[in-house]
PDB file of N, CA and C in Angstrom:
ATOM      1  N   UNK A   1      44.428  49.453 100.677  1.00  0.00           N
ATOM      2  CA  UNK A   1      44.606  48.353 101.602  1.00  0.00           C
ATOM      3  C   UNK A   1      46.105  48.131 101.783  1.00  0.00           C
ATOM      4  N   UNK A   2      46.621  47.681 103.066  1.00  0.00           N
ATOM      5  CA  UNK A   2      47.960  47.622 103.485  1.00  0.00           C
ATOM      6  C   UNK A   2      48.138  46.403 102.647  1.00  0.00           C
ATOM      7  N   UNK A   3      49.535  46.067 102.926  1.00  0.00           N
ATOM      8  CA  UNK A   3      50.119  44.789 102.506  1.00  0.00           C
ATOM      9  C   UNK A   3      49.900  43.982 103.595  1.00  0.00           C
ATOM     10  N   UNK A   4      49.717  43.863 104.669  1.00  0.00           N
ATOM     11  CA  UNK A   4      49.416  43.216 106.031  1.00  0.00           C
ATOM     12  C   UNK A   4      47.400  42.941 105.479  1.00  0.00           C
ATOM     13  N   UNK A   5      46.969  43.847 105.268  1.00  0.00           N
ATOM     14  CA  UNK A   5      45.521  43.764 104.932  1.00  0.00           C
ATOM     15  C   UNK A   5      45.598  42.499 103.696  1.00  0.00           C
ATOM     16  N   UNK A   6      45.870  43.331 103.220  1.00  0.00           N
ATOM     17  CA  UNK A   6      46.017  42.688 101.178  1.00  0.00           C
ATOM     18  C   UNK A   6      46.776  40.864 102.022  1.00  0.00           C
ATOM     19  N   UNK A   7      47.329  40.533 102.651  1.00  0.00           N
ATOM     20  CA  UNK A   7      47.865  39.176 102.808  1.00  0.00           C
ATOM     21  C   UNK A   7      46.254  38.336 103.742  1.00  0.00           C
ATOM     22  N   UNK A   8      45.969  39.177 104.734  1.00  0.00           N
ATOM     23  CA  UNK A   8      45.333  38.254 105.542  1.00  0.00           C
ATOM     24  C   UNK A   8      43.923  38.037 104.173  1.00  0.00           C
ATOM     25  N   UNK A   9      43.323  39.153 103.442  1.00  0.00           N
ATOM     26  CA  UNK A   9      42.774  38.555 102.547  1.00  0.00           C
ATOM     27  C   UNK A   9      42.467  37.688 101.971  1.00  0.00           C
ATOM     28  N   UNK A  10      43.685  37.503 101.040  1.00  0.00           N
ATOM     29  CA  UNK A  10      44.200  36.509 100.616  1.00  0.00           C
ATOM     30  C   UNK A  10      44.345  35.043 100.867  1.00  0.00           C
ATOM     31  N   UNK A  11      44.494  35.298 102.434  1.00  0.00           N
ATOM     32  CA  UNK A  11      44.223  33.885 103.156  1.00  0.00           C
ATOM     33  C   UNK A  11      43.219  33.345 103.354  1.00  0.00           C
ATOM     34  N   UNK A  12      42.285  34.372 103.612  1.00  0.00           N
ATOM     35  CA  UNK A  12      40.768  33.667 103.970  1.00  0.00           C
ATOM     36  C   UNK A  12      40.150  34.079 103.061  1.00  0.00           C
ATOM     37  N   UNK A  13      40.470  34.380 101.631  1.00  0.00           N
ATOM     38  CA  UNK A  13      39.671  34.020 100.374  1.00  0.00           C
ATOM     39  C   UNK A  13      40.300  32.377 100.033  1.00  0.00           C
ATOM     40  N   UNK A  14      41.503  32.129 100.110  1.00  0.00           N
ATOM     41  CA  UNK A  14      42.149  30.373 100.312  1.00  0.00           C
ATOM     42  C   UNK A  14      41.647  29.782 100.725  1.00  0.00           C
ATOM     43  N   UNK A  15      41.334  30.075 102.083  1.00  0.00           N
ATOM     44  CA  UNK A  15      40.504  28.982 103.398  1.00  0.00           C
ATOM     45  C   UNK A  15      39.330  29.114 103.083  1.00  0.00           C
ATOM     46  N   UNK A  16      38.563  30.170 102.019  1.00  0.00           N
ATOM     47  CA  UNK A  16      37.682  29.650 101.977  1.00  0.00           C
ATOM     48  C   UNK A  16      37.314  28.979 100.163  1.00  0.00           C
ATOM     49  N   UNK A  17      38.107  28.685  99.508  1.00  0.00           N
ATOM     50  CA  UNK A  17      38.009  28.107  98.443  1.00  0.00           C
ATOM     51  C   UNK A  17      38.384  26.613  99.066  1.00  0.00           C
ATOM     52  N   UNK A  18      39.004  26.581 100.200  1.00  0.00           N
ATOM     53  CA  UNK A  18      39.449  25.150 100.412  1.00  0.00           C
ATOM     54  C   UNK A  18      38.631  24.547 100.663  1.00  0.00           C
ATOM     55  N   UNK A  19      37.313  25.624 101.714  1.00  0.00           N
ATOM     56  CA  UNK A  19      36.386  24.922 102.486  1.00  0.00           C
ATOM     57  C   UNK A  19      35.506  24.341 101.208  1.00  0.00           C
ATOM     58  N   UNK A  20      35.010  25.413 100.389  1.00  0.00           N
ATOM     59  CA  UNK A  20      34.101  24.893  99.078  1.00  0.00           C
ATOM     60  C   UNK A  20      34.635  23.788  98.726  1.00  0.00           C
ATOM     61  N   UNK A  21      35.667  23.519  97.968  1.00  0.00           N
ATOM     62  CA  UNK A  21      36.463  22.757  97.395  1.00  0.00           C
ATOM     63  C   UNK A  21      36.301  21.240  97.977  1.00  0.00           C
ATOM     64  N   UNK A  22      36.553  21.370  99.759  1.00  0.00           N
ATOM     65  CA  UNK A  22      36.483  20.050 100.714  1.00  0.00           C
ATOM     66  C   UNK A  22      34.789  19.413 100.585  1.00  0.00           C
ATOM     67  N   UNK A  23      33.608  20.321 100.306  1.00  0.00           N
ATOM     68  CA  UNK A  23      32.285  19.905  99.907  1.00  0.00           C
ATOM     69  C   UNK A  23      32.539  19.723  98.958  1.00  0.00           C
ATOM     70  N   UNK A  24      32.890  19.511  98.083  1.00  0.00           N
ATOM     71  CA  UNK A  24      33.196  19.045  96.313  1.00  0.00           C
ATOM     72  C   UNK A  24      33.650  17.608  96.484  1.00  0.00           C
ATOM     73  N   UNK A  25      34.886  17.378  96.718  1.00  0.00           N
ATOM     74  CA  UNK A  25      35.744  16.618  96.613  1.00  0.00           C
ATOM     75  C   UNK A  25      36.600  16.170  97.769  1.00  0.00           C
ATOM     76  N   UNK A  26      37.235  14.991  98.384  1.00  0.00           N
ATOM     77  CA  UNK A  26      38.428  15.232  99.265  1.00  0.00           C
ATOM     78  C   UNK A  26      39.449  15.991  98.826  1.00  0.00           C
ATOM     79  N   UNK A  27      39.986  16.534 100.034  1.00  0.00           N
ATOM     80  CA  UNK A  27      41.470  17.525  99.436  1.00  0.00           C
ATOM     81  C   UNK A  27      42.593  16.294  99.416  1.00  0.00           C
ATOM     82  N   UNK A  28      43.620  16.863  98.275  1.00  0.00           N
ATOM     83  CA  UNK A  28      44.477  15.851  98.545  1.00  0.00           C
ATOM     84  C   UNK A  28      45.224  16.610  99.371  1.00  0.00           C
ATOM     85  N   UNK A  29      46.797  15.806  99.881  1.00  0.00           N
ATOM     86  CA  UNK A  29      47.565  16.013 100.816  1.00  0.00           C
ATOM     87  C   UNK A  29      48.367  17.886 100.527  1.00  0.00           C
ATOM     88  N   UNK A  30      48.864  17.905 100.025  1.00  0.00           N
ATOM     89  CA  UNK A  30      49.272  19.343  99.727  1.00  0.00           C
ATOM     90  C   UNK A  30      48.047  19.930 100.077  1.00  0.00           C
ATOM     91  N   UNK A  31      46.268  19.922  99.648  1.00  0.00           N
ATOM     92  CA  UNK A  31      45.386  20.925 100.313  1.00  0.00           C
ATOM     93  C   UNK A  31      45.469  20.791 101.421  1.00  0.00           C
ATOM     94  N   UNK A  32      45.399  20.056 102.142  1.00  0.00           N
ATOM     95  CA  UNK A  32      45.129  19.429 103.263  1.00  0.00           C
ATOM     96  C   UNK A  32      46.097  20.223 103.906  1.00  0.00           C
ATOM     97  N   UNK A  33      47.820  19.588 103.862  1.00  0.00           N
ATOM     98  CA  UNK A  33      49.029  21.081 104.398  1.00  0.00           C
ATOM     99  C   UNK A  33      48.679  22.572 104.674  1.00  0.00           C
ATOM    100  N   UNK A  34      47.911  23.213 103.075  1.00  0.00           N
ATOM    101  CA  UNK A  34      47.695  24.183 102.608  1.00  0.00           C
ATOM    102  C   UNK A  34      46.412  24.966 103.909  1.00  0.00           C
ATOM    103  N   UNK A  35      45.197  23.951 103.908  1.00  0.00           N
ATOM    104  CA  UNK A  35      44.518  24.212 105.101  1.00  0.00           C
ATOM    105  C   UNK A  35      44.870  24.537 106.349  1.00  0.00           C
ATOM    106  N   UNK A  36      45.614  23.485 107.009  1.00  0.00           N
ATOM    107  CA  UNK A  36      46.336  23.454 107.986  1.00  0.00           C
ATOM    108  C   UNK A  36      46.707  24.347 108.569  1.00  0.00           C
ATOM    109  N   UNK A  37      47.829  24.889 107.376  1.00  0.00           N
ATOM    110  CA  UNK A  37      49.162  26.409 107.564  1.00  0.00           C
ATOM    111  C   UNK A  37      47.556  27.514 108.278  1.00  0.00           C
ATOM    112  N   UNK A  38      47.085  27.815 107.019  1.00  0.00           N
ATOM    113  CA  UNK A  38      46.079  28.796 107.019  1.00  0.00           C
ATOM    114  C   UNK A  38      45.331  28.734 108.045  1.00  0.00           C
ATOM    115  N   UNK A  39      44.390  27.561 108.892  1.00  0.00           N
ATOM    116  CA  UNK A  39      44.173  27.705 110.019  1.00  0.00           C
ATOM    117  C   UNK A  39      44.922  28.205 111.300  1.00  0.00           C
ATOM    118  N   UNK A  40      45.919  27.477 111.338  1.00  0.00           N
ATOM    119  CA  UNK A  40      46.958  28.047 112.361  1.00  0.00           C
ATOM    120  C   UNK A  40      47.238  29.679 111.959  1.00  0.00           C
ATOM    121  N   UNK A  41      47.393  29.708 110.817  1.00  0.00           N
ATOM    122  CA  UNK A  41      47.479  31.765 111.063  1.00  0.00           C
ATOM    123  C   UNK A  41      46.305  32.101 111.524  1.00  0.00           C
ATOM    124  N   UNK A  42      45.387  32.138 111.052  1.00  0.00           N
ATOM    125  CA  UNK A  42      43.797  32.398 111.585  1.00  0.00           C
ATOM    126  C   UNK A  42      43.899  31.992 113.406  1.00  0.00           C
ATOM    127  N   UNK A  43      44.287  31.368 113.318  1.00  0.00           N
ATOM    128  CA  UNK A  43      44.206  31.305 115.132  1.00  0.00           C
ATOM    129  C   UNK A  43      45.078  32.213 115.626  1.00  0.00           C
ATOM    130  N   UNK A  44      46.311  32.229 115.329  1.00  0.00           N
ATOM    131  CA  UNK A  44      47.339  32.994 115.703  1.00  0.00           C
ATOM    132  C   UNK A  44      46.753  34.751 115.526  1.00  0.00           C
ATOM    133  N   UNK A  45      45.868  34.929 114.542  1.00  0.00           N
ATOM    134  CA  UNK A  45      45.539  36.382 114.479  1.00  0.00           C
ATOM    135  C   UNK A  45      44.157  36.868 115.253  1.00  0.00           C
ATOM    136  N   UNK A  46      44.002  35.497 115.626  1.00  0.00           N
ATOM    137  CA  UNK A  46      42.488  35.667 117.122  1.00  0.00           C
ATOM    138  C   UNK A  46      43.359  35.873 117.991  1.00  0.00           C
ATOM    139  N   UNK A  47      44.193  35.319 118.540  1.00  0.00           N
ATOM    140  CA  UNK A  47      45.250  35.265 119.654  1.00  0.00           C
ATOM    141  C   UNK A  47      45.638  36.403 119.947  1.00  0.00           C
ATOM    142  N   UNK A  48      46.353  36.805 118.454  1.00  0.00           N
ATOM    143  CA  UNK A  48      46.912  37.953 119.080  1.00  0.00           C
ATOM    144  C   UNK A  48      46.262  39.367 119.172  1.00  0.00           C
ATOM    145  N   UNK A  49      44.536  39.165 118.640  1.00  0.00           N
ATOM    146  CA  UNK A  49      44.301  40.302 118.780  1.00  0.00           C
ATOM    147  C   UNK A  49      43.598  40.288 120.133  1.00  0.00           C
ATOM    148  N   UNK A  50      43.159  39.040 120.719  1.00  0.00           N
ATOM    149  CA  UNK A  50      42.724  38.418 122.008  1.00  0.00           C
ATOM    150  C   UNK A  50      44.186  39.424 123.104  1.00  0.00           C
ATOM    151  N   UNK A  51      45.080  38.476 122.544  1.00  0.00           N
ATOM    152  CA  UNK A  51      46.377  39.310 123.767  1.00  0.00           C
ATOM    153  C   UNK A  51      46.132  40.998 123.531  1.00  0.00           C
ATOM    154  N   UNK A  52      46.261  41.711 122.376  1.00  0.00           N
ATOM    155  CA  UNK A  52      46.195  42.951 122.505  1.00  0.00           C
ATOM    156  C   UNK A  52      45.057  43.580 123.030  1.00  0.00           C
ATOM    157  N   UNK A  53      44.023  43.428 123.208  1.00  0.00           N
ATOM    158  CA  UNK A  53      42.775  43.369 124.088  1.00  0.00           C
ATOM    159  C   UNK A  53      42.945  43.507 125.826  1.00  0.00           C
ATOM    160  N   UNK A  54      43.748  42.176 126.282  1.00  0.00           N
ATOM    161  CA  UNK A  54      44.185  41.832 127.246  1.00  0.00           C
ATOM    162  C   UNK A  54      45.261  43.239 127.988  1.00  0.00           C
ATOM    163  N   UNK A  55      45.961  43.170 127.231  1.00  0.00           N
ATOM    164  CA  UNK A  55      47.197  44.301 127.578  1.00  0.00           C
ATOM    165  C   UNK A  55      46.464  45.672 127.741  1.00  0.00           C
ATOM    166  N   UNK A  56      45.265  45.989 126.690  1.00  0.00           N
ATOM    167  CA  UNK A  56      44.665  47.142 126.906  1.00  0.00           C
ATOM    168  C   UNK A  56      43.885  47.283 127.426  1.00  0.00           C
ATOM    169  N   UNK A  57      43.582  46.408 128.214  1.00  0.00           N
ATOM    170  CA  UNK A  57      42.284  46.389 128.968  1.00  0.00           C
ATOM    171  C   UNK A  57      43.082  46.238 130.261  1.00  0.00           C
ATOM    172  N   UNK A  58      44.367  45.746 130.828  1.00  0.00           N
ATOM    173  CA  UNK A  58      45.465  45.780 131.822  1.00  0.00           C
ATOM    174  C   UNK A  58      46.081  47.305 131.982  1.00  0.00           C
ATOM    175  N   UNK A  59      45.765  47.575 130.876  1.00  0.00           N
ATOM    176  CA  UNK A  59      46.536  49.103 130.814  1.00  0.00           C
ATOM    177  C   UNK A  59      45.816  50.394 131.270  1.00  0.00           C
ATOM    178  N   UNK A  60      44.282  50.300 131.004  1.00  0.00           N
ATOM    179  CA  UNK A  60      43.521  50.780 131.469  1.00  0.00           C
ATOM    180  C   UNK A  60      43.381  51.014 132.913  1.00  0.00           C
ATOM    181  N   UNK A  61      43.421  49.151 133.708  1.00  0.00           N
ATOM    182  CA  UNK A  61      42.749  48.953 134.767  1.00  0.00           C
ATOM    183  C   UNK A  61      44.431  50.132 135.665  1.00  0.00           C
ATOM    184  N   UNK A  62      45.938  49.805 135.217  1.00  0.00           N
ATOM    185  CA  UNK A  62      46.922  50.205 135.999  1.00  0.00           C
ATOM    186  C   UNK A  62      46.685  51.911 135.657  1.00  0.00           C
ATOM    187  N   UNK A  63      46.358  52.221 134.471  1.00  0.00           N
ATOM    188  CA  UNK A  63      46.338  53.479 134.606  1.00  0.00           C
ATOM    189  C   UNK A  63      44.983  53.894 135.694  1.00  0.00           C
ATOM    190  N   UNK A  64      44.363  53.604 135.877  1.00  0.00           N
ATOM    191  CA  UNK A  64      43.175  53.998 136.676  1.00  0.00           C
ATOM    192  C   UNK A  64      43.749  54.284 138.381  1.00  0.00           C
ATOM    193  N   UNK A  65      44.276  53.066 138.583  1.00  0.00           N
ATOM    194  CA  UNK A  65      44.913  52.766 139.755  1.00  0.00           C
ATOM    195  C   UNK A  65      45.749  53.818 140.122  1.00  0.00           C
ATOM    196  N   UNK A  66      46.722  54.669 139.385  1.00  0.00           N
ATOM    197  CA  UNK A  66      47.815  55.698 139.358  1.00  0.00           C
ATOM    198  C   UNK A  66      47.604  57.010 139.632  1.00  0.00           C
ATOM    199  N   UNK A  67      45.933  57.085 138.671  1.00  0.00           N
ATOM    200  CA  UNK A  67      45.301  58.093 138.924  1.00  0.00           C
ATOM    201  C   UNK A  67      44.764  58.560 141.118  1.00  0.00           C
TER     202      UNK A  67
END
């Protein structure tokens, strides 16, 4: 596993001890931060695999066109 692999792991084995954790108990403020961060990467890595999708699916349609 990459180091890029081995990190996003890592994160959403977090996000999801947080989620257990938030059915347990309230999080205090540092979890709560801790959640936060980790959601926003999680979006950011839909996004950007959403944009790279986009571009290749743009790239397709211009290469077709050329042809």
């Amino acid at each position: 596993m990459g180091a890029r692999a081995a990190r996003i792991a890592e994160q959403d084995a977090r996000r999801e001890q947080l989620a257990r954790l938030r059915c347990e108990r309230p999080l205090n403020p540092k979890e709560r931060a801790e959640e936060a961060r980790l959601e926003r990467c999680l979006h950011m890595r839909v996004w950007r695999e959403q944009q790279r999708e986009v571009e290749a699916r743009l790239a397709r349609t211009l290469e077709q066109e050329d042809a």
